[in-house]
N, C-alpha and C. Protein backbone atom coordinates (compact mmCIF):
# COMPACT_ATOMS: atom_id res chain seq x y z
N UNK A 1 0.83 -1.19 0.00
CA UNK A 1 0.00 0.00 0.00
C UNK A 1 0.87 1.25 0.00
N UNK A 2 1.80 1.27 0.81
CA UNK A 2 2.98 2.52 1.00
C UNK A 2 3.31 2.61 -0.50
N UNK A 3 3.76 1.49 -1.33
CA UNK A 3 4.35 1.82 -2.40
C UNK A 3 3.85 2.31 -3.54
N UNK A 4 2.28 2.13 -3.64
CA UNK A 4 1.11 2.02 -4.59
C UNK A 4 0.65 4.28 -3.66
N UNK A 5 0.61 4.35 -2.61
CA UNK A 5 0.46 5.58 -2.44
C UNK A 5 1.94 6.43 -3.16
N UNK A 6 3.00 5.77 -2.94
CA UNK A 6 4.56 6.86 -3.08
C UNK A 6 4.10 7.27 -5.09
N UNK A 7 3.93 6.21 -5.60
CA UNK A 7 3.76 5.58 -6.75
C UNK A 7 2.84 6.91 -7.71
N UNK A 8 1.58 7.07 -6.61
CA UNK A 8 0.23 7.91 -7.28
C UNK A 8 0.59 9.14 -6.90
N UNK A 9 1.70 9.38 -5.44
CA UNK A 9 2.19 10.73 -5.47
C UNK A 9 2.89 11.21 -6.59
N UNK A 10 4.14 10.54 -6.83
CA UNK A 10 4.85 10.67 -8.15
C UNK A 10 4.18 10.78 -9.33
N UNK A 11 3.08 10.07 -9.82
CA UNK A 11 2.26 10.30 -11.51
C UNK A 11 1.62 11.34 -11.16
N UNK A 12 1.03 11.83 -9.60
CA UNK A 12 0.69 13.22 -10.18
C UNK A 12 1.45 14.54 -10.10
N UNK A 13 2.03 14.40 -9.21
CA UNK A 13 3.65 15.29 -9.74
C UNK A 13 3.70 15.66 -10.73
N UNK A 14 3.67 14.41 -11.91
CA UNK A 14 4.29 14.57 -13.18
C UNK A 14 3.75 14.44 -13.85
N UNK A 15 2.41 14.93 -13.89
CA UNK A 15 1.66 14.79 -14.90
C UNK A 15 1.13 16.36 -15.45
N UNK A 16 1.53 17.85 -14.91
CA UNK A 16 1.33 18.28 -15.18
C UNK A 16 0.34 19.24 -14.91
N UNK A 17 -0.65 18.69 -14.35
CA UNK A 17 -2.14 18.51 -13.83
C UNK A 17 -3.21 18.84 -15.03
N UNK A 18 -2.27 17.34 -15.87
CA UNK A 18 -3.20 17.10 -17.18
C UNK A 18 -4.24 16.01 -16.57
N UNK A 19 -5.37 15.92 -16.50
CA UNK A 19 -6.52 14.78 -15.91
C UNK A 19 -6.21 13.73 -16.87
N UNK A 20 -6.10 14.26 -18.74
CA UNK A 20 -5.87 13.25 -19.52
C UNK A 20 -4.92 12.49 -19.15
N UNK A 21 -3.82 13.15 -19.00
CA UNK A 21 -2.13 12.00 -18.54
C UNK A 21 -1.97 11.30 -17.26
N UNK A 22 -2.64 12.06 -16.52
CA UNK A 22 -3.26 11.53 -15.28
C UNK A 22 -4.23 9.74 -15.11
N UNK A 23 -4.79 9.74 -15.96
CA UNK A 23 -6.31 8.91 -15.88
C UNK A 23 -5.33 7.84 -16.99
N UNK A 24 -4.16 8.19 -17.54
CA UNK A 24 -3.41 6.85 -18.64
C UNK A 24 -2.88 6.29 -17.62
N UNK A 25 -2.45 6.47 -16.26
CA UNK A 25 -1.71 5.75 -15.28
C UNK A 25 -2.35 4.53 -14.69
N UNK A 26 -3.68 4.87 -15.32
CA UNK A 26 -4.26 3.18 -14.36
C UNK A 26 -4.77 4.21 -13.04
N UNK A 27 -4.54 5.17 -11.91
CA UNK A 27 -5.01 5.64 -11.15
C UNK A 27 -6.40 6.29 -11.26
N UNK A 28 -7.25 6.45 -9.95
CA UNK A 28 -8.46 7.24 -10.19
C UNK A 28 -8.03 8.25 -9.42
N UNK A 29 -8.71 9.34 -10.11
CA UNK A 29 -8.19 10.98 -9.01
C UNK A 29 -9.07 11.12 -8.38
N UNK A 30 -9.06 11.47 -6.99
CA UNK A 30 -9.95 11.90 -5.73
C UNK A 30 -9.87 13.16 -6.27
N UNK A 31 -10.80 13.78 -5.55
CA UNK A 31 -11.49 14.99 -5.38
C UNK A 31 -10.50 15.83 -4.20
N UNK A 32 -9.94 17.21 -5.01
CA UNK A 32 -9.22 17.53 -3.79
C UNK A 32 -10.15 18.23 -2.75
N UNK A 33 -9.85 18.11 -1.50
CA UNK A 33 -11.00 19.40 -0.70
C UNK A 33 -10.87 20.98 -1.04
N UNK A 34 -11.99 21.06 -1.02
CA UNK A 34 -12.46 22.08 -1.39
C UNK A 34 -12.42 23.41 -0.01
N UNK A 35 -12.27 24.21 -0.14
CA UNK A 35 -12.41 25.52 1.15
C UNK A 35 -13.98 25.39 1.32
N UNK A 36 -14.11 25.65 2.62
CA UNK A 36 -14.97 25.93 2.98
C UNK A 36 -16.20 27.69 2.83
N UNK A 37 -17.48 27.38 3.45
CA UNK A 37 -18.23 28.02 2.95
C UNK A 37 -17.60 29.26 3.79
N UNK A 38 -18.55 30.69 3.71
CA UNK A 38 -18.08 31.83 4.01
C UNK A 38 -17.81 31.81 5.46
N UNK A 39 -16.90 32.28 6.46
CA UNK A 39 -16.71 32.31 7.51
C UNK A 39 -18.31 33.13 8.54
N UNK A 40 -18.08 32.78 9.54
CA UNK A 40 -19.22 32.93 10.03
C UNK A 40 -18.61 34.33 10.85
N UNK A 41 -19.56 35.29 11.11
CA UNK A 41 -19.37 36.51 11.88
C UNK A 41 -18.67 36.38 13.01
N UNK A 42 -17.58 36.82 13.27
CA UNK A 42 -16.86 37.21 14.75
C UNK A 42 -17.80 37.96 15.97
N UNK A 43 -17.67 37.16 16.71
CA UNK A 43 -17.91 38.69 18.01
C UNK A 43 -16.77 38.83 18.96
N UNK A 44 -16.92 39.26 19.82
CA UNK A 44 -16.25 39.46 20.95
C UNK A 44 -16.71 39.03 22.40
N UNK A 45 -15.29 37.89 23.12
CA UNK A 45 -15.36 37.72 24.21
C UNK A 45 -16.11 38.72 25.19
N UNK A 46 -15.20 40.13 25.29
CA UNK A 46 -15.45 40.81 25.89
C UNK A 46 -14.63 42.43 25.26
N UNK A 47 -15.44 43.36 25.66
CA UNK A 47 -14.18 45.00 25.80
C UNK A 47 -14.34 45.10 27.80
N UNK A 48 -13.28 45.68 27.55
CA UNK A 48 -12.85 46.37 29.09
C UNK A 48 -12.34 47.18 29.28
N UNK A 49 -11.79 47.84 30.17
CA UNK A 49 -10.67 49.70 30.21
C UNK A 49 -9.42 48.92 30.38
N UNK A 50 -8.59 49.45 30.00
CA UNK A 50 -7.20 49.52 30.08
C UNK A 50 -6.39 49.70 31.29
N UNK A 51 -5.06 49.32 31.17
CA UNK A 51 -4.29 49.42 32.19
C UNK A 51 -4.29 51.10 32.43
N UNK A 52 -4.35 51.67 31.65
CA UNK A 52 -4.48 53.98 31.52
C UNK A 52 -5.64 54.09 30.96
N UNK A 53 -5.34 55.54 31.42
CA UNK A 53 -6.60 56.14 30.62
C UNK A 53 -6.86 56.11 29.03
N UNK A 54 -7.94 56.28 28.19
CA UNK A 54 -7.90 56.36 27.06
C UNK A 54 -7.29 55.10 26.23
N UNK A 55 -7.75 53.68 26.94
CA UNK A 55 -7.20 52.04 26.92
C UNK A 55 -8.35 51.61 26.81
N UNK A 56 -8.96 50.82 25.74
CA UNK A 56 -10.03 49.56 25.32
C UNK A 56 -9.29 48.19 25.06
N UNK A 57 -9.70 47.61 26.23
CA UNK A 57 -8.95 45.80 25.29
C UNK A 57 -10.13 45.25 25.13
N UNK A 58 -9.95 44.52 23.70
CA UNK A 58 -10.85 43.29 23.08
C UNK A 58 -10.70 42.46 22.77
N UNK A 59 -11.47 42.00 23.68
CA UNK A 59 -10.69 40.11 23.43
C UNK A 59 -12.23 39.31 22.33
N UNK A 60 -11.62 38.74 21.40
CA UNK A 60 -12.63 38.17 20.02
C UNK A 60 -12.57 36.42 20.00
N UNK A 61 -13.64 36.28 20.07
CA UNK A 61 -13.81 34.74 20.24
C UNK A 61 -13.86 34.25 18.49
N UNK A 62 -12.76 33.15 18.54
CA UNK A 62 -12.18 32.46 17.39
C UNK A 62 -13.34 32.61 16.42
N UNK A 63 -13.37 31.91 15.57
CA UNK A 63 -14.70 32.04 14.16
C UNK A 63 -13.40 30.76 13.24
N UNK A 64 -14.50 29.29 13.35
CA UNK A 64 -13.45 27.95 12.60
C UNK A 64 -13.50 28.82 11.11
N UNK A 65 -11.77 28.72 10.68
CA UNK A 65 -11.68 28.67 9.18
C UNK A 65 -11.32 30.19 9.16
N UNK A 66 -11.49 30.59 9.98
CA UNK A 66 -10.95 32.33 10.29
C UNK A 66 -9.39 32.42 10.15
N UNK A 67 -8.99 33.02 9.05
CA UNK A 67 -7.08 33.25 8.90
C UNK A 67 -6.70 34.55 9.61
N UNK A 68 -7.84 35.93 9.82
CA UNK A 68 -6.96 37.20 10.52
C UNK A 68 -8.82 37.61 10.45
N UNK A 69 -8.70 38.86 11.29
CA UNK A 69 -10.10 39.61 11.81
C UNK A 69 -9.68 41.00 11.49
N UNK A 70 -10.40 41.69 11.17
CA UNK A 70 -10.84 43.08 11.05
C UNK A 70 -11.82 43.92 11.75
N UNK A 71 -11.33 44.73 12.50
CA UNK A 71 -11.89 45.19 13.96
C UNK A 71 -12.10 46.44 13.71
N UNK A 72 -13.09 47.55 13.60
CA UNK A 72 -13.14 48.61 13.31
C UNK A 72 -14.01 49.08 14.69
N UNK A 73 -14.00 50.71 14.97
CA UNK A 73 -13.94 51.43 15.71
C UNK A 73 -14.58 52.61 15.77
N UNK A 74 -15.49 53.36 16.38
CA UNK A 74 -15.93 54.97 16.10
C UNK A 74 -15.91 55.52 17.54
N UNK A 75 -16.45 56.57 17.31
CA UNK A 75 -16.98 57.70 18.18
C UNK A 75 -18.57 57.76 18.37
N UNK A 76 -19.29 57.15 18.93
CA UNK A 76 -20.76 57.39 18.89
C UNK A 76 -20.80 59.12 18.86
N UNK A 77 -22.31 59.08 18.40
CA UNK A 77 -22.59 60.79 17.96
C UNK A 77 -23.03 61.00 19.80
N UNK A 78 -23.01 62.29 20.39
CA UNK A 78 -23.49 62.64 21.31
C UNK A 78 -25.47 62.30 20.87
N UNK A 79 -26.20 62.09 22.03
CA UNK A 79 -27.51 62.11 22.16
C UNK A 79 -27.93 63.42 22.20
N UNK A 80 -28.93 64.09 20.98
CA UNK A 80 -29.15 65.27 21.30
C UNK A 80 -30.12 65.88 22.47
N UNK A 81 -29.89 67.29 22.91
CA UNK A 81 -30.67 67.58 24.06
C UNK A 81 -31.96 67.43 23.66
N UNK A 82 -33.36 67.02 24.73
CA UNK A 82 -34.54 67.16 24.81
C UNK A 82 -35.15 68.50 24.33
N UNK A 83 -35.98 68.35 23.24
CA UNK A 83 -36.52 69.97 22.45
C UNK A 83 -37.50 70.19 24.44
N UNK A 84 -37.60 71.39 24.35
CA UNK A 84 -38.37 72.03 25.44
C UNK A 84 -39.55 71.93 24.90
N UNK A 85 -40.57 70.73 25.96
CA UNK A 85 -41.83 70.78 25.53
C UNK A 85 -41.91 69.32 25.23
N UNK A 86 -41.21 68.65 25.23
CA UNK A 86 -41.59 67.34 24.74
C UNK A 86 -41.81 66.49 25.72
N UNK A 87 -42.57 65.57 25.50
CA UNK A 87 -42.62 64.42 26.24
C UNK A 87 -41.23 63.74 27.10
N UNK A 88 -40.99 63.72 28.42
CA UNK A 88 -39.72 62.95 28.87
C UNK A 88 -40.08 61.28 28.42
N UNK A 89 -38.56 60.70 27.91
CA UNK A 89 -38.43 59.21 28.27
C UNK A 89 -39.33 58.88 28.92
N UNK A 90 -39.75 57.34 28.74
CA UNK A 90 -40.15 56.60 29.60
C UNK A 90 -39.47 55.74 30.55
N UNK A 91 -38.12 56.03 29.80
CA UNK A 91 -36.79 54.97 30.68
C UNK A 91 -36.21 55.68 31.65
N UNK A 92 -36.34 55.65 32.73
CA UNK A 92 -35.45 56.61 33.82
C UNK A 92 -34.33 56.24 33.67
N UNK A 93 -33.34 57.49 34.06
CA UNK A 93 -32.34 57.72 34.27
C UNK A 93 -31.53 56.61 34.91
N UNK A 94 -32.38 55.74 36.13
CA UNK A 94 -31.65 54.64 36.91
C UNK A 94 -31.57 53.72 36.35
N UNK A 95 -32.50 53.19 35.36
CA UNK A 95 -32.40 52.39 34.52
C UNK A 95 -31.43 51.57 33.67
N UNK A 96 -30.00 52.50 33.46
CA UNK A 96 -29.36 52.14 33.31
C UNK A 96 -29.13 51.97 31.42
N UNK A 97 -29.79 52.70 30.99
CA UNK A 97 -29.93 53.53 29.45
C UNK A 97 -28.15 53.67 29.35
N UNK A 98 -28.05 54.00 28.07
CA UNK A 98 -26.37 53.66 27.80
C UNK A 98 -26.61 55.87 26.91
N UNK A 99 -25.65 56.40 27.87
CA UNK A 99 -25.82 57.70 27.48
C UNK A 99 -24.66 57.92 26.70
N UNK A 100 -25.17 58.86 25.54
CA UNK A 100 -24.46 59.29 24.50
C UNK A 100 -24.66 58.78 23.11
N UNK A 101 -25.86 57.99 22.99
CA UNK A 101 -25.76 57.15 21.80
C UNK A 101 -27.53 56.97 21.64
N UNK A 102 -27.98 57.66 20.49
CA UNK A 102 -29.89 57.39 20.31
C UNK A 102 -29.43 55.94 19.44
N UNK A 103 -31.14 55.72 19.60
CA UNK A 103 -31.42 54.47 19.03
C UNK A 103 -30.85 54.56 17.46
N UNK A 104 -30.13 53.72 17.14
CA UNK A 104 -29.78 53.28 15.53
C UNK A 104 -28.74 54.18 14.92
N UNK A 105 -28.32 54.69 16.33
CA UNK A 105 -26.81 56.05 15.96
C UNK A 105 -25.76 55.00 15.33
N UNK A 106 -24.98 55.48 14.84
CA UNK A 106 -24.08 54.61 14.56
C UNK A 106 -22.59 55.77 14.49
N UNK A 107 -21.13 55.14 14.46
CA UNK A 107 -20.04 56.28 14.18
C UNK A 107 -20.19 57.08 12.81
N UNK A 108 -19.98 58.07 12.72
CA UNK A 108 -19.92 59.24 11.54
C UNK A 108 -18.66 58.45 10.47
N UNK A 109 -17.63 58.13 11.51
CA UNK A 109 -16.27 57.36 10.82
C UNK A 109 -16.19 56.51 11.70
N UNK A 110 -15.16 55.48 10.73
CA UNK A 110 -14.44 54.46 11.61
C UNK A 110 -13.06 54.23 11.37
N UNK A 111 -12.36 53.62 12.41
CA UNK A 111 -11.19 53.64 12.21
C UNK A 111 -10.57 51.87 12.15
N UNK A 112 -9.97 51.18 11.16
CA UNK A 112 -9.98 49.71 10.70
C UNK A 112 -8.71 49.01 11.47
N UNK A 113 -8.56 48.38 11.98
CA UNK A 113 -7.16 47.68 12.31
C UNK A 113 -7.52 46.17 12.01
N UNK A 114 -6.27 45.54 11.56
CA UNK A 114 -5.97 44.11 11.22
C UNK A 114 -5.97 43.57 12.50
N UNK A 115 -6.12 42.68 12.58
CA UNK A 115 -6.01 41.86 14.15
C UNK A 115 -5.48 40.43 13.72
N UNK A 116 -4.51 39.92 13.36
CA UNK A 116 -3.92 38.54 13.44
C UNK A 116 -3.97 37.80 14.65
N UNK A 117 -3.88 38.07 16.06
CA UNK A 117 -3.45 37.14 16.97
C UNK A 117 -4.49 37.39 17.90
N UNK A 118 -5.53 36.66 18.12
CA UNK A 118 -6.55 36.67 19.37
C UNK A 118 -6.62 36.20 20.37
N UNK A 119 -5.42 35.46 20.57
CA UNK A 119 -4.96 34.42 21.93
C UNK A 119 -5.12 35.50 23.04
N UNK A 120 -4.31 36.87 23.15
CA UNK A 120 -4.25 37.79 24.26
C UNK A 120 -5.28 39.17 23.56
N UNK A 121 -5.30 39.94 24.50
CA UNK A 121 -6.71 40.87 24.24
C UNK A 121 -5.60 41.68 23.59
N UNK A 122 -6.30 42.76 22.70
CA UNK A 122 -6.15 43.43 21.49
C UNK A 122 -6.24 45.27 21.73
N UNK A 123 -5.11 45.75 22.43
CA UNK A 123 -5.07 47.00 22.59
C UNK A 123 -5.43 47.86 22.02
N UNK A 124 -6.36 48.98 22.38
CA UNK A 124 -6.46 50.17 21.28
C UNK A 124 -6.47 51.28 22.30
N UNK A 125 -5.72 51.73 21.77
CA UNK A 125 -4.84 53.11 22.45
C UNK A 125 -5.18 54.18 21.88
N UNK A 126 -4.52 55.62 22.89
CA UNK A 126 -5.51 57.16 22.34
C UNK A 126 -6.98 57.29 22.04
N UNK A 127 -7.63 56.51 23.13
CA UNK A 127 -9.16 56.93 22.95
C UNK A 127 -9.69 58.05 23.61
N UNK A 128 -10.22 59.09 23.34
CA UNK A 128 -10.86 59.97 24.34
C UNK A 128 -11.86 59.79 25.14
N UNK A 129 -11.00 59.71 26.70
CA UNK A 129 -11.81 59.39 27.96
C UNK A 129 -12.95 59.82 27.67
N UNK A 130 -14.41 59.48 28.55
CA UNK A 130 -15.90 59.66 28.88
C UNK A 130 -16.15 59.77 27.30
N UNK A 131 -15.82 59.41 26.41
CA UNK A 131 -16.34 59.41 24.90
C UNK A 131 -17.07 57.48 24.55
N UNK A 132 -18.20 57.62 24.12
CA UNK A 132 -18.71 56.49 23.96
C UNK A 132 -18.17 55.83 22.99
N UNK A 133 -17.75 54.63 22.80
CA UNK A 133 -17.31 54.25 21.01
C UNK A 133 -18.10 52.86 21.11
N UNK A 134 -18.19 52.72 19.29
CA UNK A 134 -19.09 51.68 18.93
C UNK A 134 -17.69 50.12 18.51
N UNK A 135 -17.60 49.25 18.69
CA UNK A 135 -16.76 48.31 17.66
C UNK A 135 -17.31 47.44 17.11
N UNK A 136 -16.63 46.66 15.97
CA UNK A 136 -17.54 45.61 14.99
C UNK A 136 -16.41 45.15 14.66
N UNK A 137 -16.33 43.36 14.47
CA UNK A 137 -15.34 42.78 14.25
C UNK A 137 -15.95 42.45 12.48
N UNK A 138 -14.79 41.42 11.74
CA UNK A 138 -15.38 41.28 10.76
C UNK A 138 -13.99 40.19 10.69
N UNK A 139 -14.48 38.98 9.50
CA UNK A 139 -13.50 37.58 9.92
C UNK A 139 -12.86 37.55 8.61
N UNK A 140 -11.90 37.47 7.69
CA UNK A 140 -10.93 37.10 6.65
C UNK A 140 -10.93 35.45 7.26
N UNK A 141 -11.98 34.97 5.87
CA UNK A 141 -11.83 32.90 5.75
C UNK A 141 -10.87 32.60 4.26
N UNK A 142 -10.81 31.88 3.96
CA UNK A 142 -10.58 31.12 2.38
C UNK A 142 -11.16 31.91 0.94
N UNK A 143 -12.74 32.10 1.77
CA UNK A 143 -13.27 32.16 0.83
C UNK A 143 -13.99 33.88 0.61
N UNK A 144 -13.32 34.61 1.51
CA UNK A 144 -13.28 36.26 1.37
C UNK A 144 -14.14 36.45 2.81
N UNK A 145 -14.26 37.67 3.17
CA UNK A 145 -14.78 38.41 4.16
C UNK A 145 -16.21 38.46 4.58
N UNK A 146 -16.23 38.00 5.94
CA UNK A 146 -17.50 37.64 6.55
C UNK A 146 -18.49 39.17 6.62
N UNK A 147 -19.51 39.13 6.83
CA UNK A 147 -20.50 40.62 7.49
C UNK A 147 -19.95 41.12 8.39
N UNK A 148 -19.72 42.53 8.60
CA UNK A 148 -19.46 43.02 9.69
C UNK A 148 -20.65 42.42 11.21
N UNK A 149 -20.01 42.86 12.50
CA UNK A 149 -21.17 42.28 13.69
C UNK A 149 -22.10 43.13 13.95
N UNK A 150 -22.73 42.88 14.95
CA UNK A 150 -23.56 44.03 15.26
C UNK A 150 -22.69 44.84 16.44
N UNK A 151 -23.09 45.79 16.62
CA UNK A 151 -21.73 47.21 17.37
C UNK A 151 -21.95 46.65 18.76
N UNK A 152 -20.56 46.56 19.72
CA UNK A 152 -20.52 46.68 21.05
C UNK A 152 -20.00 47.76 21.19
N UNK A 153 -20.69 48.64 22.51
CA UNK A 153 -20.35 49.71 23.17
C UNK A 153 -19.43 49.93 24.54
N UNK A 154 -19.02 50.85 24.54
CA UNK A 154 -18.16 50.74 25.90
C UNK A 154 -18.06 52.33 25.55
N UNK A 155 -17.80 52.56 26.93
CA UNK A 155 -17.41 54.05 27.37
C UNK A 155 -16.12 54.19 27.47
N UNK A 156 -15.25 54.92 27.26
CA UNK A 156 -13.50 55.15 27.35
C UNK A 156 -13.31 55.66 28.50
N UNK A 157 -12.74 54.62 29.76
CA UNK A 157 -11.87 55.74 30.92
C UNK A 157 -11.37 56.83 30.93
């Protein structure tokens, strides 16, 4: 069997990767594997504050078939003030509402970094303290680039 495998390594070596010159050897050709389907969306373990001020670490939970991640970044828009006269929220204040950010805000810009190594959390430095920011990972597979995620928020120390 060893010799009959060394044998079918060698004819296809040398065959060119003619199927015709291939298929005169007496051998049948398997099917090579194929890549897999589109990588599935990244998220994130977790964000947290930094060892300093103006420090976000993100740590991104693997995605199988994932070769490197793409992690992008904003500034949520400030929440604008209440027009005088309007109806208040129904959500109190204690509630625990995430301030600085209306429903379906999203960043004006973003800012993109490569992320190769997700074993240890993923520094992003020079953020402006009490500023809200949005992030979204996005996965590089075989077979090209997954959907961006849906945005996690965090406030900057």
């Amino acid at each position: 069997m060893k010799d009959l495998r060394q044998l079918a390594m060698y004819v296809e070596s040398n065959c060119d990767d003619e199927m015709a010159i291939f298929t005169t050897s007496g051998f049948t050709a398997r099917a090579k594997p194929s890549a897999s389907g589109p990588v599935d969306v990244p998220t994130f373990k977790s964000l947290d504050y930094g060892v300093h001020p103006g420090q976000i670490l993100a740590w991104i939970k693997s995605v199988p078939g994932a070769k490197a991640y793409n992690m992008r970044y904003g500034p949520m828009p400030p929440t604008p003030p209440a027009a005088a006269g309007s109806t208040p929220s129904s959500t109190p204040a204690s509630a625990g509402a995430t301030a600085g950010a209306g429903p379906g805000a999203t960043p004006s810009s973003w800012t993109v970094l490569n992320v190769a190594n997700i074993k240890t959390a993923f520094p992003i430095d020079n953020l402006m303290s009490g500023t809200l920011y949005a992030f979204q990972l996005q996965a590089l597979g075989m077979k090209g680039l997954s959907a961006w995620s849906d945005s996690s928020t965090i406030m900057c120390p």
